[in-house]
N, C-alpha and C. Protein backbone atom coordinates (compact mmCIF):
# COMPACT_ATOMS: atom_id res chain seq x y z
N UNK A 1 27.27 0.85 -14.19
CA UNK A 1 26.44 0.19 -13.19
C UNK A 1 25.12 0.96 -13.04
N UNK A 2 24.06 -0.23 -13.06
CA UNK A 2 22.58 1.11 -12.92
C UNK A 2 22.33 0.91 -11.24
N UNK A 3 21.48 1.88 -11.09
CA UNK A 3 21.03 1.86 -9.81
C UNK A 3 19.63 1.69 -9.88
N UNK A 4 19.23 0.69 -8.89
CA UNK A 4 18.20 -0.15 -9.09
C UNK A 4 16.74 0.03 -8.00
N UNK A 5 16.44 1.05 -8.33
CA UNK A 5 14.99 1.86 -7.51
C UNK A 5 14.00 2.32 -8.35
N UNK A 6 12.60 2.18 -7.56
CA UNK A 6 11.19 2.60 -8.02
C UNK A 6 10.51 3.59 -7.85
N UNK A 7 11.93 4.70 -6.77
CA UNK A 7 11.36 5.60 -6.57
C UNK A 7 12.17 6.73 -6.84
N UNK A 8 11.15 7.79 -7.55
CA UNK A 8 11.09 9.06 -8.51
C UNK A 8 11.53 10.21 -7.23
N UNK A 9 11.28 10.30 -6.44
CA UNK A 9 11.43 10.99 -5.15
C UNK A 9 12.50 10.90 -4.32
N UNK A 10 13.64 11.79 -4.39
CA UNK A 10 14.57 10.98 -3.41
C UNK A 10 15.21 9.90 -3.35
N UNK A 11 15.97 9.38 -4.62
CA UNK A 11 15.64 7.48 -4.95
C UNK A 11 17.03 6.95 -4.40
N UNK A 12 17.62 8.26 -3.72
CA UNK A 12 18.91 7.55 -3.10
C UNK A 12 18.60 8.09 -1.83
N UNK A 13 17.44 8.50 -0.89
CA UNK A 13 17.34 8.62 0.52
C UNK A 13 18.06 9.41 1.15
N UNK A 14 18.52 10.68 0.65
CA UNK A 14 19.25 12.20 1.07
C UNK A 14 18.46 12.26 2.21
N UNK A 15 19.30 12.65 3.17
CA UNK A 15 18.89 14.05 4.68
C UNK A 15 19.53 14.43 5.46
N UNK A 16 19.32 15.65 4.41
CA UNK A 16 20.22 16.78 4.78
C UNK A 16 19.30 17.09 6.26
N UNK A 17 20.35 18.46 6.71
CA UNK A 17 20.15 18.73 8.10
C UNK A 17 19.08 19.63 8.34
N UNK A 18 18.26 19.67 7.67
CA UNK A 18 16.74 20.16 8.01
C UNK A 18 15.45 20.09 7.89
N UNK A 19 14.41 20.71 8.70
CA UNK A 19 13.53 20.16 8.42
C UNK A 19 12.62 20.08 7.40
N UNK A 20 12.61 20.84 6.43
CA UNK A 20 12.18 21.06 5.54
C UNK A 20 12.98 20.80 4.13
N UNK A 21 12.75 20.16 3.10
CA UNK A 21 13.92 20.41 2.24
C UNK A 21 12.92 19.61 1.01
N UNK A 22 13.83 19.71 -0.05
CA UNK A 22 12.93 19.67 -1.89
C UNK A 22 14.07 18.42 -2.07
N UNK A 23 13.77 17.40 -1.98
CA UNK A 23 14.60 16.19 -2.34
C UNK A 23 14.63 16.17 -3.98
N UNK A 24 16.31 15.36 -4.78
CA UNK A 24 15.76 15.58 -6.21
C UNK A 24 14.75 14.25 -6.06
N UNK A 25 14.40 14.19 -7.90
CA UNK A 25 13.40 13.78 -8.35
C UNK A 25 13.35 13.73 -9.73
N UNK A 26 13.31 11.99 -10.44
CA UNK A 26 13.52 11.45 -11.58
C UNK A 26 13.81 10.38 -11.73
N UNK A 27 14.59 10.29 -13.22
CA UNK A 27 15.37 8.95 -13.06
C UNK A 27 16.80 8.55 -12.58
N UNK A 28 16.99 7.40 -11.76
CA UNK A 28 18.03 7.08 -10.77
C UNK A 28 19.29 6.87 -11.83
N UNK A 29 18.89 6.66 -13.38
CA UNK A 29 19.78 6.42 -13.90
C UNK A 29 20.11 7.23 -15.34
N UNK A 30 19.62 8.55 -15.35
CA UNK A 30 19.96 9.73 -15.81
C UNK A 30 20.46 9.92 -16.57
N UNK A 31 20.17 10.07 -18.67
CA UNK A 31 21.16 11.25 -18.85
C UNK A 31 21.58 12.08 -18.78
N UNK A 32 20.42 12.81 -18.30
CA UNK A 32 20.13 14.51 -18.29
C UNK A 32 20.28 14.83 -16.68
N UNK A 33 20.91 15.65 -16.07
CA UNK A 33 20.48 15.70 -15.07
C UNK A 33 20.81 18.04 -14.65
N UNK A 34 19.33 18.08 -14.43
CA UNK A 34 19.12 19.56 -14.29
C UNK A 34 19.09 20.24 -13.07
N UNK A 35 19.87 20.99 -12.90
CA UNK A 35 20.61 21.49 -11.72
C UNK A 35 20.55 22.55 -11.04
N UNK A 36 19.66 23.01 -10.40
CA UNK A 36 18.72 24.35 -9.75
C UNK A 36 19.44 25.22 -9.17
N UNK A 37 19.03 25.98 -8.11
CA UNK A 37 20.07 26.74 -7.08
C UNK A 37 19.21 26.25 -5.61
N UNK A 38 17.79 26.65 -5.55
CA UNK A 38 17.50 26.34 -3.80
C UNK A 38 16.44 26.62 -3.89
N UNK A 39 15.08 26.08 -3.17
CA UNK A 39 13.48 25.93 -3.19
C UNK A 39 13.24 27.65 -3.38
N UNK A 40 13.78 28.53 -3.05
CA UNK A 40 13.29 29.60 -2.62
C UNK A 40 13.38 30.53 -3.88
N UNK A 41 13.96 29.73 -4.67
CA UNK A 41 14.37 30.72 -6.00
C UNK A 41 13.92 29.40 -6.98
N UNK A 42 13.51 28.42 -7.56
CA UNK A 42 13.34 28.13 -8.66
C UNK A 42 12.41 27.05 -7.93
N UNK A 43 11.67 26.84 -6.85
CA UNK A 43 10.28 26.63 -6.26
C UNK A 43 10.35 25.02 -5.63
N UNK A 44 9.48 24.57 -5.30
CA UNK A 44 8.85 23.18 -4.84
C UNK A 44 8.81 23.10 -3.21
N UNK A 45 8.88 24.54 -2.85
CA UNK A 45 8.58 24.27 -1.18
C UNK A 45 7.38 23.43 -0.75
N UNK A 46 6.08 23.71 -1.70
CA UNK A 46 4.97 22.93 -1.48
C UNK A 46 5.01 22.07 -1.68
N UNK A 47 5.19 21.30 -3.15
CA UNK A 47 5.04 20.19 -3.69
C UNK A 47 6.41 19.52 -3.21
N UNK A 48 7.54 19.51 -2.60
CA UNK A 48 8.33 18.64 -2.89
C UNK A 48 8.98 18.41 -3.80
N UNK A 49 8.73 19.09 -4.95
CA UNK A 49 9.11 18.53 -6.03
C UNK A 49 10.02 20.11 -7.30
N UNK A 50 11.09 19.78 -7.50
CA UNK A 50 12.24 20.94 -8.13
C UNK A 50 11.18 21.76 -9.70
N UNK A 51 11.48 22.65 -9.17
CA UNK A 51 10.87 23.58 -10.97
C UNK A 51 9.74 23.19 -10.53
N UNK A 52 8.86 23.41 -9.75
CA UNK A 52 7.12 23.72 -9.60
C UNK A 52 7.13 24.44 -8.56
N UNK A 53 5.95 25.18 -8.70
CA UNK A 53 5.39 26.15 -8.04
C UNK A 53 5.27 27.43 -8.04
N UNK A 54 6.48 27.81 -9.31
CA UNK A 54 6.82 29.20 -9.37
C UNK A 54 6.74 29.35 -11.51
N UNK A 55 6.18 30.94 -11.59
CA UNK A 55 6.35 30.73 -13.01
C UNK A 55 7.75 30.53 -13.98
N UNK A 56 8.69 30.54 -12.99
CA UNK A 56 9.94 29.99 -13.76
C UNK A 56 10.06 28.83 -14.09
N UNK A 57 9.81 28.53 -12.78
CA UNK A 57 9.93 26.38 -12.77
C UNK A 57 9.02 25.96 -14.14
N UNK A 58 7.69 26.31 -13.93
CA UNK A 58 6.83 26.14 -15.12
C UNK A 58 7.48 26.63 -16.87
N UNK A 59 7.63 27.43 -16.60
CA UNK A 59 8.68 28.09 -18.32
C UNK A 59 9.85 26.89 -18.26
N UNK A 60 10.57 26.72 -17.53
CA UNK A 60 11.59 25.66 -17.71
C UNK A 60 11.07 24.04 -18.30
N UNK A 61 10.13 24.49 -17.43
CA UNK A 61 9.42 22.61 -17.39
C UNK A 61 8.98 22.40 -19.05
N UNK A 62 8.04 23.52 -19.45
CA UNK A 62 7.73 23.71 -20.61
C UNK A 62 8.82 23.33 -22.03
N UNK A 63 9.93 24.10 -21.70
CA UNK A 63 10.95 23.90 -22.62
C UNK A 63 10.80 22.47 -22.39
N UNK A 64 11.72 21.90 -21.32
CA UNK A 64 12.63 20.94 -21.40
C UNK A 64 11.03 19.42 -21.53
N UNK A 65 9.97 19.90 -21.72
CA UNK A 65 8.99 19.25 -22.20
C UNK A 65 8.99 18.88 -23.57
N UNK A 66 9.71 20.49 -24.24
CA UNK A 66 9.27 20.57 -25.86
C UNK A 66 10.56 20.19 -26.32
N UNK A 67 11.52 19.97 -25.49
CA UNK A 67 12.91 19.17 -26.06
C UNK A 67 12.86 17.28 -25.59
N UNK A 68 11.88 16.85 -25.22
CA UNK A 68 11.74 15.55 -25.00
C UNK A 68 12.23 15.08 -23.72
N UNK A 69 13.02 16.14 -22.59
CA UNK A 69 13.20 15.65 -21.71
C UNK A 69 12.51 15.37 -20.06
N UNK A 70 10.85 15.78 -20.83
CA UNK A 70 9.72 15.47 -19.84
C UNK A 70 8.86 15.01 -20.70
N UNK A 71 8.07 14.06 -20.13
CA UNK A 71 7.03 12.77 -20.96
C UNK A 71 5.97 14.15 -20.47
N UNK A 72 6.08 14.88 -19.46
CA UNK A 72 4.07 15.79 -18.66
C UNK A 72 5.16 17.00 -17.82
N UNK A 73 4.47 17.85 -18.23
CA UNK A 73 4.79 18.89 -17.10
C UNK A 73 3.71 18.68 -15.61
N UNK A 74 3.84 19.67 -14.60
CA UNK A 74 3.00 20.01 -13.38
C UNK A 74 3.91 19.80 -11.84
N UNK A 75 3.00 19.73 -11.01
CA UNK A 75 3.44 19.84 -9.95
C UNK A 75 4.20 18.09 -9.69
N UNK A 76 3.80 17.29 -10.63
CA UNK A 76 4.51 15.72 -10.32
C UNK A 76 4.90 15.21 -11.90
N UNK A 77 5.87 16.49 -12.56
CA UNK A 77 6.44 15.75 -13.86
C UNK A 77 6.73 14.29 -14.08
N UNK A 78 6.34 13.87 -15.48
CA UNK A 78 6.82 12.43 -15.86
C UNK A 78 8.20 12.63 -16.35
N UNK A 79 9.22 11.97 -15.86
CA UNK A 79 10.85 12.15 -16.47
C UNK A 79 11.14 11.33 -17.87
N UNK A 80 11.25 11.87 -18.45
CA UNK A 80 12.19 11.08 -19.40
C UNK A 80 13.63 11.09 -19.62
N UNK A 81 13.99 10.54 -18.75
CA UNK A 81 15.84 10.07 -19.07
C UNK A 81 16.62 11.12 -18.24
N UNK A 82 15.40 11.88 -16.84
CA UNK A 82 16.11 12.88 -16.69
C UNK A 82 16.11 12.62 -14.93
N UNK A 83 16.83 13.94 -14.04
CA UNK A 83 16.89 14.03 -12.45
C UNK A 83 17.17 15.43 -12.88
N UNK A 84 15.71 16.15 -11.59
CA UNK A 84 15.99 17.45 -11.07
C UNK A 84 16.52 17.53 -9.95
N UNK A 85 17.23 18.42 -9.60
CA UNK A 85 18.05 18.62 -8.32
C UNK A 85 18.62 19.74 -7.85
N UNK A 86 18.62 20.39 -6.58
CA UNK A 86 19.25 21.39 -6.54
C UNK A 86 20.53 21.50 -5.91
N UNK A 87 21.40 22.71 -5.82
CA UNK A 87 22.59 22.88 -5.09
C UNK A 87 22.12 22.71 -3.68
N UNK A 88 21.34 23.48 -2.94
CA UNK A 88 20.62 23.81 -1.98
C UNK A 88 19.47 23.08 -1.61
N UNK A 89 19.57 21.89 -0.91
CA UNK A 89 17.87 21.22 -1.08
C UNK A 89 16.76 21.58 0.09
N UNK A 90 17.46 22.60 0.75
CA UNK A 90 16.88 22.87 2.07
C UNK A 90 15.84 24.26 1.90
N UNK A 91 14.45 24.32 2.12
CA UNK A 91 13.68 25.14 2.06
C UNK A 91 14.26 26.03 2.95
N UNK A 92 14.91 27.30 2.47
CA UNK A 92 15.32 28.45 3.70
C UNK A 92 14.65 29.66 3.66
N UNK A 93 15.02 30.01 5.61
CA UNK A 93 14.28 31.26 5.89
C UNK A 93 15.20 32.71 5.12
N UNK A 94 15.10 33.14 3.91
CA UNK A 94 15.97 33.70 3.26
C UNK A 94 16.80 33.50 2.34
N UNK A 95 17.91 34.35 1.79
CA UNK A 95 18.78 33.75 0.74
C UNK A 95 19.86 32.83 1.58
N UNK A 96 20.38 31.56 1.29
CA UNK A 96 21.13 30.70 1.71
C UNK A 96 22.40 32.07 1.68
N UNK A 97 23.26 31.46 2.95
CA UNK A 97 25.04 32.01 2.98
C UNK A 97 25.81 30.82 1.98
N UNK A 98 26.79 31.93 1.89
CA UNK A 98 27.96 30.38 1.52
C UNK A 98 28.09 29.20 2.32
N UNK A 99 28.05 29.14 3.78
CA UNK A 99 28.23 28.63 4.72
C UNK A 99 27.27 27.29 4.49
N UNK A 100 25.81 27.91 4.00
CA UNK A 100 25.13 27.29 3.91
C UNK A 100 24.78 26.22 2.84
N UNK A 101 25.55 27.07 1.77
CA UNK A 101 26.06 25.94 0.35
C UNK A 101 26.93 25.46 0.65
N UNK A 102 27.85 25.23 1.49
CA UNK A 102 29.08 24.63 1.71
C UNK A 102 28.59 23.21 3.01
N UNK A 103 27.46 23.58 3.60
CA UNK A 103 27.37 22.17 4.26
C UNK A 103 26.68 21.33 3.68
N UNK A 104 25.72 21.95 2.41
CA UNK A 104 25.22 20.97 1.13
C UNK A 104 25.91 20.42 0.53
N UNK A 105 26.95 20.23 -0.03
CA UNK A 105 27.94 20.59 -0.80
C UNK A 105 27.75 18.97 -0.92
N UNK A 106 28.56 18.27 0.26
CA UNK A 106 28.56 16.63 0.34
C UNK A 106 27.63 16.11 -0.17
N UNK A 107 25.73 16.32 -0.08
CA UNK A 107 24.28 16.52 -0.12
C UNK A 107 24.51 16.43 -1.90
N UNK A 108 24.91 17.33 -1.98
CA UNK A 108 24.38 17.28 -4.21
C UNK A 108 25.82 16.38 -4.85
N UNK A 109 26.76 16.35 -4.10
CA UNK A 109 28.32 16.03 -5.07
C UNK A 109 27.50 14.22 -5.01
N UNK A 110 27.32 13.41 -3.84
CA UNK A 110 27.10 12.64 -3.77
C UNK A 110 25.87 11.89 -4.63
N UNK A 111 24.95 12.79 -4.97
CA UNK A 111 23.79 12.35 -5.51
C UNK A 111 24.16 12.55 -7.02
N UNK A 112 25.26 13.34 -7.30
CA UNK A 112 25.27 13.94 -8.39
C UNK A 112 26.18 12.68 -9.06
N UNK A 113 27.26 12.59 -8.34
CA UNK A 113 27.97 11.03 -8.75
C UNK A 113 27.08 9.75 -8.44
N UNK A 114 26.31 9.58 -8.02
CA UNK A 114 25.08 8.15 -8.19
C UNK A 114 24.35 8.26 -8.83
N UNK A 115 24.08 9.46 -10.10
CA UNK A 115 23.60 9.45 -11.12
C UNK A 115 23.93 9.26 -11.89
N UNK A 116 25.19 10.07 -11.69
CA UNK A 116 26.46 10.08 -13.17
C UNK A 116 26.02 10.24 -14.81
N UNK A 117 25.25 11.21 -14.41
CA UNK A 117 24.34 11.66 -15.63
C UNK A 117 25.46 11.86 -16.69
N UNK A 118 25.31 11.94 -17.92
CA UNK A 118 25.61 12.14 -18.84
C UNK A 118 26.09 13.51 -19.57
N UNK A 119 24.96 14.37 -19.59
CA UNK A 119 24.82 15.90 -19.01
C UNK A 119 24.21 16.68 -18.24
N UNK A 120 24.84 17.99 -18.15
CA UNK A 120 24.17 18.17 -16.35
C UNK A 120 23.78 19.69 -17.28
N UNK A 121 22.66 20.30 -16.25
CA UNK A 121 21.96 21.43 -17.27
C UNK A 121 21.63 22.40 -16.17
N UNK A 122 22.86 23.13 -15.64
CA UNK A 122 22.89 24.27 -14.74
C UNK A 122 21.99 25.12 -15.00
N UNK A 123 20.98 25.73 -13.60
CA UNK A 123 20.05 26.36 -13.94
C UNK A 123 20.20 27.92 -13.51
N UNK A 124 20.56 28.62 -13.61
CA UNK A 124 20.77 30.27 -13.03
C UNK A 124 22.10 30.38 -12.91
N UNK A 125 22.54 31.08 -11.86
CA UNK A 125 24.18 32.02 -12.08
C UNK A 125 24.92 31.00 -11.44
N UNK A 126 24.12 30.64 -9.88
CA UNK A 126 24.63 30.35 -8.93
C UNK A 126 25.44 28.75 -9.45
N UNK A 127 24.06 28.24 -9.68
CA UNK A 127 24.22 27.20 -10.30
C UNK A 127 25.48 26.75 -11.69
N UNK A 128 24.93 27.51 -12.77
CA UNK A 128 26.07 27.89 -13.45
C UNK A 128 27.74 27.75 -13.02
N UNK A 129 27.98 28.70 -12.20
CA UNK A 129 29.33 28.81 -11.62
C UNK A 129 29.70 27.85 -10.81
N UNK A 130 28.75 27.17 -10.23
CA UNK A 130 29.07 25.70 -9.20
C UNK A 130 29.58 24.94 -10.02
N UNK A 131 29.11 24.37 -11.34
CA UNK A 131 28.91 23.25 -11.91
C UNK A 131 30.19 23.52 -13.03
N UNK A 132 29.91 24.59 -13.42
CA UNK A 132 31.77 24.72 -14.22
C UNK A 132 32.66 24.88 -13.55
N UNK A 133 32.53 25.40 -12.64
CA UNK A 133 33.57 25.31 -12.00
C UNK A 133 34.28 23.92 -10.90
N UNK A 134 33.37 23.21 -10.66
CA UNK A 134 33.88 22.04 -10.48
C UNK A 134 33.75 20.92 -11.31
N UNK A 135 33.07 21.05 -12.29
CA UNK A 135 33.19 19.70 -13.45
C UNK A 135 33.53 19.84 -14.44
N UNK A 136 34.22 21.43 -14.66
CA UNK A 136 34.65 21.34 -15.75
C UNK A 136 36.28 22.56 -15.33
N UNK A 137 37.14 22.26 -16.39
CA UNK A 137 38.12 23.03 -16.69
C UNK A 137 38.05 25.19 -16.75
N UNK A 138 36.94 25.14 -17.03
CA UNK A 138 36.95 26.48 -17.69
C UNK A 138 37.12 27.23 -16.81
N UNK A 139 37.55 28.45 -17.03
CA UNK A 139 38.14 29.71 -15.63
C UNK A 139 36.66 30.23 -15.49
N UNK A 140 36.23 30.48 -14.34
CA UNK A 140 34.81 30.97 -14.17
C UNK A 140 34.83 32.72 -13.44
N UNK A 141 36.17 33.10 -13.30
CA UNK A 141 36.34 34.48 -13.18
C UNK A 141 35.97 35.41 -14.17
N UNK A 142 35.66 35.43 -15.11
CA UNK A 142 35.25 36.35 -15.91
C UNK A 142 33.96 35.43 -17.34
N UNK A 143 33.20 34.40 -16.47
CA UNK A 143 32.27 33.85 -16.81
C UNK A 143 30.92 34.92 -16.80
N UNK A 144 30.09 34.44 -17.74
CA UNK A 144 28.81 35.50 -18.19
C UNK A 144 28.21 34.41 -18.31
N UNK A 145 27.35 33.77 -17.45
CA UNK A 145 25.55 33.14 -17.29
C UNK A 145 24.90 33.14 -18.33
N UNK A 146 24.76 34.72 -19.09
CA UNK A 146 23.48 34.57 -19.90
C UNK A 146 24.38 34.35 -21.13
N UNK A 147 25.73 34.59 -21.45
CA UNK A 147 26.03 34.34 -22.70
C UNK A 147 26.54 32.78 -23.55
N UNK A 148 26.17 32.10 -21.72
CA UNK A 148 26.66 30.64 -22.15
C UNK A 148 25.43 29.92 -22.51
N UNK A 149 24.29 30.61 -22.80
CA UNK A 149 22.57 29.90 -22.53
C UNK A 149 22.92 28.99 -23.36
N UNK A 150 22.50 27.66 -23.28
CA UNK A 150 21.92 26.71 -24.06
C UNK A 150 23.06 26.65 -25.43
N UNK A 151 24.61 26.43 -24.54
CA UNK A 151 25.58 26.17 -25.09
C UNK A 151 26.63 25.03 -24.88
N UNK A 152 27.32 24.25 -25.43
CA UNK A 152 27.72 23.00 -24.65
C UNK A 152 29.22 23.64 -24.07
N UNK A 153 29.93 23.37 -23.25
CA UNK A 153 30.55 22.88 -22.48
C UNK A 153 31.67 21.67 -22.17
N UNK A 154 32.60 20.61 -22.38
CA UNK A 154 33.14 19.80 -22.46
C UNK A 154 33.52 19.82 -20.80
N UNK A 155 33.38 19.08 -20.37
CA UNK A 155 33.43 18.70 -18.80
C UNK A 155 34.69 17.46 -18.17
N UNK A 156 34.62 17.31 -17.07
CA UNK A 156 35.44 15.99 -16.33
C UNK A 156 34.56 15.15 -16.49
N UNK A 157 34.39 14.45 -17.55
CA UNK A 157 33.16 13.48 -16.99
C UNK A 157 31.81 13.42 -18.10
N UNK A 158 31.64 15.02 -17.86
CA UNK A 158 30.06 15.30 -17.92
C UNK A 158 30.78 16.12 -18.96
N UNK A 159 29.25 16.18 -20.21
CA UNK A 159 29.15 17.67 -21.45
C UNK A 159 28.33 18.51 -20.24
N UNK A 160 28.29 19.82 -20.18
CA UNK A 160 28.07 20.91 -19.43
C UNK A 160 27.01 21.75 -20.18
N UNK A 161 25.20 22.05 -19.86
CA UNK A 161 24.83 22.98 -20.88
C UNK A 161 24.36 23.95 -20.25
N UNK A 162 24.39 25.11 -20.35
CA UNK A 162 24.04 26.20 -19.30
C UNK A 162 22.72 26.32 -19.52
N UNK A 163 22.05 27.14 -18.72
CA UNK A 163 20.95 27.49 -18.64
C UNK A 163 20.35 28.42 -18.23
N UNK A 164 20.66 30.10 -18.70
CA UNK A 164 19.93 31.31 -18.12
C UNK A 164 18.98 31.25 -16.95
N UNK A 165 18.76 31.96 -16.11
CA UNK A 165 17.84 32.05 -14.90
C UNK A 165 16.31 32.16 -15.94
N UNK A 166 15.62 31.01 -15.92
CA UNK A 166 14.19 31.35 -16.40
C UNK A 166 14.04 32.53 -15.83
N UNK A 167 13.46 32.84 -14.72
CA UNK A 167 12.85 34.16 -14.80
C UNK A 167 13.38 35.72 -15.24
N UNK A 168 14.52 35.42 -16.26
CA UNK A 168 15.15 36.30 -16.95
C UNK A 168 14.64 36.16 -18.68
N UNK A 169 14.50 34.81 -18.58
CA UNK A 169 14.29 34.70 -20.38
C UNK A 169 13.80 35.88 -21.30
N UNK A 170 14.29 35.80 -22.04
CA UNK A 170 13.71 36.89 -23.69
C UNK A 170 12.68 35.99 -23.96
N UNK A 171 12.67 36.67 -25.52
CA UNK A 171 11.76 35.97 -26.59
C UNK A 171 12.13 34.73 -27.22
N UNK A 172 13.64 34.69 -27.01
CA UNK A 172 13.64 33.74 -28.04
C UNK A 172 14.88 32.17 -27.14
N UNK A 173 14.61 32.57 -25.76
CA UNK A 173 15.69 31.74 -24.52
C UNK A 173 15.01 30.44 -25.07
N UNK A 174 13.74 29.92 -24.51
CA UNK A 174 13.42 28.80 -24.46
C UNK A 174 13.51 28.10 -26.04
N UNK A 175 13.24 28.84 -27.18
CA UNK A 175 13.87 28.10 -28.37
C UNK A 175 14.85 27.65 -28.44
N UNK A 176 15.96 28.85 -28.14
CA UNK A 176 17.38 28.64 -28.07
C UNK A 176 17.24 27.24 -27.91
N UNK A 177 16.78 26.93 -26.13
CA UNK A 177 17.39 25.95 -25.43
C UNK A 177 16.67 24.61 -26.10
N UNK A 178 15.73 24.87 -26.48
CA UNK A 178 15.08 23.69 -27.07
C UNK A 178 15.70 23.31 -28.32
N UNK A 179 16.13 24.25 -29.17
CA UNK A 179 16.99 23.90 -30.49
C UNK A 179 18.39 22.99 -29.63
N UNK A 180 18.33 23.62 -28.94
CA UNK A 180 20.34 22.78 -28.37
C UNK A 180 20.02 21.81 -28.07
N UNK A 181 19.29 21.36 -26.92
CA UNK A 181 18.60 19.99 -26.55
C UNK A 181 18.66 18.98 -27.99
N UNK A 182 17.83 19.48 -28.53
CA UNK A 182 17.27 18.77 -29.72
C UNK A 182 18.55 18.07 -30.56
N UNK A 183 19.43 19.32 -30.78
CA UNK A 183 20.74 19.21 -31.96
C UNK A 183 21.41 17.93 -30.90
N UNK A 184 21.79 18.20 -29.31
CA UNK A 184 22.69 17.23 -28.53
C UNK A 184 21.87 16.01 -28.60
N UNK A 185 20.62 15.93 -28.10
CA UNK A 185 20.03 14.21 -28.49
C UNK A 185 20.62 13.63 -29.55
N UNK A 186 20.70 14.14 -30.36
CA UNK A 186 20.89 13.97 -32.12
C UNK A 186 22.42 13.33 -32.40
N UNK A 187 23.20 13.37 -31.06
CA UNK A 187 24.52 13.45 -31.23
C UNK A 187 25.08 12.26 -30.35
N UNK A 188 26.09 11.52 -30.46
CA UNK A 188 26.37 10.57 -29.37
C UNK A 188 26.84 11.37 -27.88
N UNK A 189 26.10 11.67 -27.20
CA UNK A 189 26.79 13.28 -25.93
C UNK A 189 27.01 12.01 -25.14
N UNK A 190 26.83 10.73 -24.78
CA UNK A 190 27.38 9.89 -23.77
C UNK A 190 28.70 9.79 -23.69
N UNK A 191 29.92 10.20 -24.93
CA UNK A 191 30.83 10.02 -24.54
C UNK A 191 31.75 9.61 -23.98
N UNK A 192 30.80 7.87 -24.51
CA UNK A 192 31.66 6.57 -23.88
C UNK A 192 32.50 5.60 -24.46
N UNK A 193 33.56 5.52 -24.33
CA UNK A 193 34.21 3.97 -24.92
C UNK A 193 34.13 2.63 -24.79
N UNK A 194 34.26 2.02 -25.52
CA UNK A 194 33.78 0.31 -25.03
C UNK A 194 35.22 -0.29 -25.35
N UNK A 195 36.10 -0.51 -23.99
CA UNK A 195 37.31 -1.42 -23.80
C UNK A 195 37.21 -2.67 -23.59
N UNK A 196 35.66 -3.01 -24.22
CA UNK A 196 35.59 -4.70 -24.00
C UNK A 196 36.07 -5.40 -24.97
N UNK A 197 36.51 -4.79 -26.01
CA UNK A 197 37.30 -5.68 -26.85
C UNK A 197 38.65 -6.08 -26.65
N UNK A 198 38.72 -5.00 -24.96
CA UNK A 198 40.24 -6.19 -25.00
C UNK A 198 40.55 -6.68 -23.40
N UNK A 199 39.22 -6.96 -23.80
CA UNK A 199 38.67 -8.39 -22.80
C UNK A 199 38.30 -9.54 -23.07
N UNK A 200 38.29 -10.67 -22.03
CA UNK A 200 37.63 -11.78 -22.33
C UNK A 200 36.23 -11.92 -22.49
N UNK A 201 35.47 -12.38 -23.33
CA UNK A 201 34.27 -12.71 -23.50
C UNK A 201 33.77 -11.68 -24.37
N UNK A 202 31.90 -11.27 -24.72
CA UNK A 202 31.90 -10.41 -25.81
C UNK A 202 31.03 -9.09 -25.37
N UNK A 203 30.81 -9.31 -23.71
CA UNK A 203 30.32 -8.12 -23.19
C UNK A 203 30.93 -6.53 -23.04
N UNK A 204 29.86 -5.96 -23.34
CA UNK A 204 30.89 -4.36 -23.28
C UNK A 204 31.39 -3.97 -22.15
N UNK A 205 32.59 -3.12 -22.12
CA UNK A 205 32.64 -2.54 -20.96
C UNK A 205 33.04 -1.03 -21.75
N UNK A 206 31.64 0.32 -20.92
CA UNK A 206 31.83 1.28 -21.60
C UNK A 206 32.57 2.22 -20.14
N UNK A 207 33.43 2.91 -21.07
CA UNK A 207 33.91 4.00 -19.60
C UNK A 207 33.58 5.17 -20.56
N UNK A 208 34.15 6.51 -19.29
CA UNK A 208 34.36 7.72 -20.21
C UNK A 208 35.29 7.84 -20.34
């Protein structure tokens, strides 16, 4: 089922409980969907908008530019096939508590299933460990962030690709990630079946 909106900003009308907050931003009907930690660490307190404002957001944007999954970088990226979003959408005075990821929690699960992206592209530790650990199988107790960079994942649902904290990258992170991008486009990663053949009429019906 697609979801049927014109707007790049918020396109399912989130509000959360404060006053300030980085709504995602893209397409409503997503393969890609890239997955932050909180305005205060990977940016858009100004703009509104996820991965701007900070030189990480920009290095990220860059890659996932040079892997096809942005038409323009800047402070109001063009998406291609994609939704930024964070765990945390609330601009905070400080580092968020658990407490404080835990009343988001409803805030990203919900937006995250009305996308139903295809793959989801965890961005830092925090992030990282959220997203395997609830969409996917793998034990995340003795999980390593930087050694999963721009590696796939098999998920509930979703393929899983990690994504080092930009403002950690080496020399050679953003290739990495741009070579993986590149190789998964290349690949059927939707990981859907079509049970319309044992149905009436000759329309598909694809599940996962």
């Amino acid at each position: 089922m697609r979801n049927v909106t014109d707007r790049v900003s918020n396109p399912f009308g989130m509000d959360p409980p404060c006053e300030r907050f980085v709504p995602g931003y893209g397409d409503a009907n997503a393969h890609f969907h890239v997955v932050g930690d909180h305005p205060g660490v990977h940016g858009g307190a100004e703009t509104g908008v996820p991965f701007t404002g900070t030189p990480a957001g920009r290095r990220l944007q860059r890659a996932l530019h040079d892997a096809g999954l942005l038409r323009s970088t800047g402070d109001e990226p063009t998406v291609e096939n994609t939704f930024l979003s964070y765990l945390h959408t609330c601009v905070p005075e400080g580092a968020p508590t658990d407490d404080d990821y835990a009343a988001m929690e409803p805030f990203f699960d919900a937006e995250l299933r009305a996308i139903a992206a295809h793959v989801l592209f965890p961005v830092g530790e925090r992030a990282i460990r959220h997203v395997v650990e609830t969409c996917t199988a793998h034990d995340t107790d003795a999980l390593d962030p930087q050694a999963l960079h721009a590696t796939e994942l098999l998920g509930s649902g979703w393929l899983v690709m990690p994504i080092r904290e930009p403002a950690d990258w080496e020399s050679d992170d953003a290739g990495r990630l741009v070579d993986a991008i590149d190789r998964l486009r290349a690949t059927d990663y939707r990981r859907e079946t079509d049970l319309g053949r044992f149905l009436a009429g000759n329309d598909p019906y694809l599940v996962r």
